[in-house]
Protein backbone atom coordinates (compact mmCIF):
# COMPACT_ATOMS: atom_id res chain seq x y z
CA UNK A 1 -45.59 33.84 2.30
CA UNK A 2 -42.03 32.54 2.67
CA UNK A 3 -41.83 28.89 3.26
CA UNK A 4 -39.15 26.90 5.18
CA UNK A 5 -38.10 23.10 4.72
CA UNK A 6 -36.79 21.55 7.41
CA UNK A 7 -34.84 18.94 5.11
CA UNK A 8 -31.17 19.42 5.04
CA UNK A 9 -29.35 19.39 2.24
CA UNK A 10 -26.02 17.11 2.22
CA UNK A 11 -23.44 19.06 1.55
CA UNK A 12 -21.12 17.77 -1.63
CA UNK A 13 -17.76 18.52 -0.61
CA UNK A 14 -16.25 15.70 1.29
CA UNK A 15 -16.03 16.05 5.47
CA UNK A 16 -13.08 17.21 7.36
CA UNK A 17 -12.33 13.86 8.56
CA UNK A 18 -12.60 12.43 4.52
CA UNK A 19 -9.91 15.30 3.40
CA UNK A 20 -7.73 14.97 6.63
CA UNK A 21 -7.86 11.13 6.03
CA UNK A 22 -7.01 11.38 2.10
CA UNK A 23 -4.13 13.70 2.85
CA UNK A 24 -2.29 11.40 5.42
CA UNK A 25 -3.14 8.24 2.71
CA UNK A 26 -1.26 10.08 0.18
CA UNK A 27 1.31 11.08 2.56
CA UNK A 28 1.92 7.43 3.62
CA UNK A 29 1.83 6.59 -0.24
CA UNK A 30 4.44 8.93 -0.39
CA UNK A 31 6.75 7.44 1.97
CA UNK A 32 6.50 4.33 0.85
CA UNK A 33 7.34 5.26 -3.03
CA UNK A 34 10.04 6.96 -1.47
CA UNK A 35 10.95 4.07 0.76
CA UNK A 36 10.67 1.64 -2.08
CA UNK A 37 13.10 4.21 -4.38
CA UNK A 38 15.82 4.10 -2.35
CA UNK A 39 17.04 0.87 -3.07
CA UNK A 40 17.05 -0.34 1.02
CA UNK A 41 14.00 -2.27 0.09
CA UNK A 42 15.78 -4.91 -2.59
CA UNK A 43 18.84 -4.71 0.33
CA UNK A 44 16.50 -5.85 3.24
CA UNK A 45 14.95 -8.83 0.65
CA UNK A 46 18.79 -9.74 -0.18
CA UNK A 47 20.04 -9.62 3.25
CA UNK A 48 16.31 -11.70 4.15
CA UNK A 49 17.30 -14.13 1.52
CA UNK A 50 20.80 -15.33 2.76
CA UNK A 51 20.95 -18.36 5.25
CA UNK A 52 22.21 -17.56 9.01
CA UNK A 53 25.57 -18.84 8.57
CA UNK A 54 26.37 -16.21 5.38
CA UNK A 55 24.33 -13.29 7.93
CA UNK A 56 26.84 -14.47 10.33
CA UNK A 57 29.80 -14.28 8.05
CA UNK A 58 28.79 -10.75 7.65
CA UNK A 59 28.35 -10.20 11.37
CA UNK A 60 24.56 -9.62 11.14
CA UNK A 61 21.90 -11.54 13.01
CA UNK A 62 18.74 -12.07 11.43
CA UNK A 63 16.53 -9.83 13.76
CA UNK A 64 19.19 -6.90 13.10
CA UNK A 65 18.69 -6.54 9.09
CA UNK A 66 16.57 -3.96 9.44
CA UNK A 67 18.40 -1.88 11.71
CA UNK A 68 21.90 -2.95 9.85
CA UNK A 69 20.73 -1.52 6.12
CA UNK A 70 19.09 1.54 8.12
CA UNK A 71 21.96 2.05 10.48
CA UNK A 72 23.33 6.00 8.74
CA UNK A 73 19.46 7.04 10.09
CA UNK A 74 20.28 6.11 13.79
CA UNK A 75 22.87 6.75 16.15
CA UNK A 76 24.47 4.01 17.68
């Protein structure tokens, strides 16, 4: 006589949703390393550090940093 369980049994490798979600994390980790790496970082926290009057020396406002020390990745 064969016997059937009706218990099921969790299966041990993570979900779909768990590996999809790990993969993007690590992704993100990624960019950020690489981010981090390229040396715009420490520029952005220089810029961030000088008063409004050297920014404006320089011709930069203080909401246009970002977009200044990323300025070869857009088009004007």
């Amino acid at each position: 006589m064969t016997f059937i369980s009706p218990s099921i049994v969790p299966s041990s490798s993570p979900s779909l949703v768990a590996r999809l979600s790990a993969f993007f994390d690590r992704l993100v980790a990624l960019g950020e390393a690489n981010y981090q790496a390229s040396g715009r970082a420490k520029r952005i926290a220089k810029l961030e550090a000088l008063s409004d009057a050297e920014l404006a020396k320089l011709g930069i406002s203080r909401d246009m940093i970002v977009y200044h020390v990323f300025r070869d990745c857009f088009a004007y």
